[in-house]
N, C-alpha and C. Protein backbone atom coordinates (compact mmCIF):
# COMPACT_ATOMS: atom_id res chain seq x y z
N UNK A 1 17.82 6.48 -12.86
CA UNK A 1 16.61 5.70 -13.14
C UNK A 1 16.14 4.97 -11.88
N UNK A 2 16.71 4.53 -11.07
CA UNK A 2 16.61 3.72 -9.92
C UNK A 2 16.05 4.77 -9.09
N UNK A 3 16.54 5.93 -8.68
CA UNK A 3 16.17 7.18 -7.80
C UNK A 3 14.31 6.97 -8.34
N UNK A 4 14.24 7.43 -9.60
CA UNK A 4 12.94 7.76 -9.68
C UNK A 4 12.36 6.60 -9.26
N UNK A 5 12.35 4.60 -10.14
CA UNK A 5 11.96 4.40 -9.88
C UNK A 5 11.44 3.84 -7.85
N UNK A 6 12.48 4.32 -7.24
CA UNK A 6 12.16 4.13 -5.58
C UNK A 6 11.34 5.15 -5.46
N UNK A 7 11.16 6.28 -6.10
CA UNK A 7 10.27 7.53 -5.51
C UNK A 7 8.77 7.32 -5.77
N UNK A 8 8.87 6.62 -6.88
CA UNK A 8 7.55 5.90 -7.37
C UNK A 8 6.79 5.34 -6.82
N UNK A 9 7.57 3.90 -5.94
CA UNK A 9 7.41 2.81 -5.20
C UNK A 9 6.73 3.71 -3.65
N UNK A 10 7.65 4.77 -3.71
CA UNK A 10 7.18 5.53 -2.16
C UNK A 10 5.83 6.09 -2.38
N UNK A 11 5.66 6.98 -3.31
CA UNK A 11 4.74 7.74 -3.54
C UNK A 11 3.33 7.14 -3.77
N UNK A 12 3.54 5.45 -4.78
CA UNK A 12 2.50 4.82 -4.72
C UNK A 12 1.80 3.69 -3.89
N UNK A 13 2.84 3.45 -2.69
CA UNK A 13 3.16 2.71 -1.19
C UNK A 13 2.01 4.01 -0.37
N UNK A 14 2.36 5.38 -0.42
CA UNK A 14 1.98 6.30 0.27
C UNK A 14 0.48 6.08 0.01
N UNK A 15 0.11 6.71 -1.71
CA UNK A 15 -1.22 6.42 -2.04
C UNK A 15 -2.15 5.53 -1.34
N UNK A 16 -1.56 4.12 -1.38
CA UNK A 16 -2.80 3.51 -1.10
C UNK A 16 -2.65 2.85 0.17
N UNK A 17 -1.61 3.86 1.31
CA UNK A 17 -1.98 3.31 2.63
C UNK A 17 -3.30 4.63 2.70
N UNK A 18 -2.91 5.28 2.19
CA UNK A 18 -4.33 6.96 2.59
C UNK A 18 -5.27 6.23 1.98
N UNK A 19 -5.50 5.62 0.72
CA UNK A 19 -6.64 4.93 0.17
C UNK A 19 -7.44 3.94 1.05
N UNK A 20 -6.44 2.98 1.41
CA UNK A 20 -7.08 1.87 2.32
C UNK A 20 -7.63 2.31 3.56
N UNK A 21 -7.19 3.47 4.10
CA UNK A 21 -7.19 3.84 5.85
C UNK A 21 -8.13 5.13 5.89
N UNK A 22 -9.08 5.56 4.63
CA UNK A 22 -10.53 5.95 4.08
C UNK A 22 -11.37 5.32 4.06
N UNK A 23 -11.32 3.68 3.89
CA UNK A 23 -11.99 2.89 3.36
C UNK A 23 -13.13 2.13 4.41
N UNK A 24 -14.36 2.33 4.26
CA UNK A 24 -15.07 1.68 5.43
C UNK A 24 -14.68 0.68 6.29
N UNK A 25 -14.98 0.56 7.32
CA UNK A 25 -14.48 -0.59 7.75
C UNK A 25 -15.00 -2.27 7.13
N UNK A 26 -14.30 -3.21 7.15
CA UNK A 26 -14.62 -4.20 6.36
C UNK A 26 -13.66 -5.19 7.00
N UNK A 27 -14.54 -6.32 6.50
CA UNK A 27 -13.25 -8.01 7.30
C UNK A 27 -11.86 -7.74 6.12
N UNK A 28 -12.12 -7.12 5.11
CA UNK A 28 -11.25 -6.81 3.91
C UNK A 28 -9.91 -6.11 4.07
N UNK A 29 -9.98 -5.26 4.85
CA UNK A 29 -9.08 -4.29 5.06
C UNK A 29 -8.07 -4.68 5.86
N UNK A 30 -7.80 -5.94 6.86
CA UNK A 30 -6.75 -6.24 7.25
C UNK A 30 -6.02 -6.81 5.72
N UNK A 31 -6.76 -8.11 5.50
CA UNK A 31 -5.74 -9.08 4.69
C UNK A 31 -5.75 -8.08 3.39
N UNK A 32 -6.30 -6.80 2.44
CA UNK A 32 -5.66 -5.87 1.69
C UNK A 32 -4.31 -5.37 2.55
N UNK A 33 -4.39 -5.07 4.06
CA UNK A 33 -2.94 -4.49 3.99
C UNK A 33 -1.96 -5.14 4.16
N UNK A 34 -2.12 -6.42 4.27
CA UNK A 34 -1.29 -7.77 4.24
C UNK A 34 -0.52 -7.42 3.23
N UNK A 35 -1.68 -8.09 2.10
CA UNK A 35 -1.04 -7.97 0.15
C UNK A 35 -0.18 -7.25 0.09
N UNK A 36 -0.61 -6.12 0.66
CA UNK A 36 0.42 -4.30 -0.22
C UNK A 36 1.42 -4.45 0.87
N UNK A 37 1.33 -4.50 1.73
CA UNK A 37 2.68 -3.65 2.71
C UNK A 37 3.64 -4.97 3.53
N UNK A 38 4.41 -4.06 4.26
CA UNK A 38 5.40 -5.55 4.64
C UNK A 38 4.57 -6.54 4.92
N UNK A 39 5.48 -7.46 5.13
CA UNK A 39 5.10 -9.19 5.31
C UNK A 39 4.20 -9.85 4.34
N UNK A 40 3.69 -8.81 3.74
CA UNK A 40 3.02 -9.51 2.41
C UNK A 40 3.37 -9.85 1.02
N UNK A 41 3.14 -10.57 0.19
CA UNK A 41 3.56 -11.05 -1.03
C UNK A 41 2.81 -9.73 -2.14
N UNK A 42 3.63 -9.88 -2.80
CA UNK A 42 3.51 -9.03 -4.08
C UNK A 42 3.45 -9.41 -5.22
């Protein structure tokens, strides 16, 4: 259960760095990759 759920965490970590790094440029798009990825709160 743990296996899947880390594969999850990867797969949906993966998603939305490709999502965000599509995304027009914007003052938005640093502090979104703050939120999601290291050093940021969750």
């Amino acid at each position: 259960m743990k296996k899947k759920l880390n594969k999850i965490a990867k797969d949906t970590n993966l998603f939305l760095k490709r999502f965000i790094n599509r995304q027009k440029r914007s003052e938005l798009i640093i502090p979104m990759k703050y939120g999601l990825f290291s050093g940021g709160k969750k």
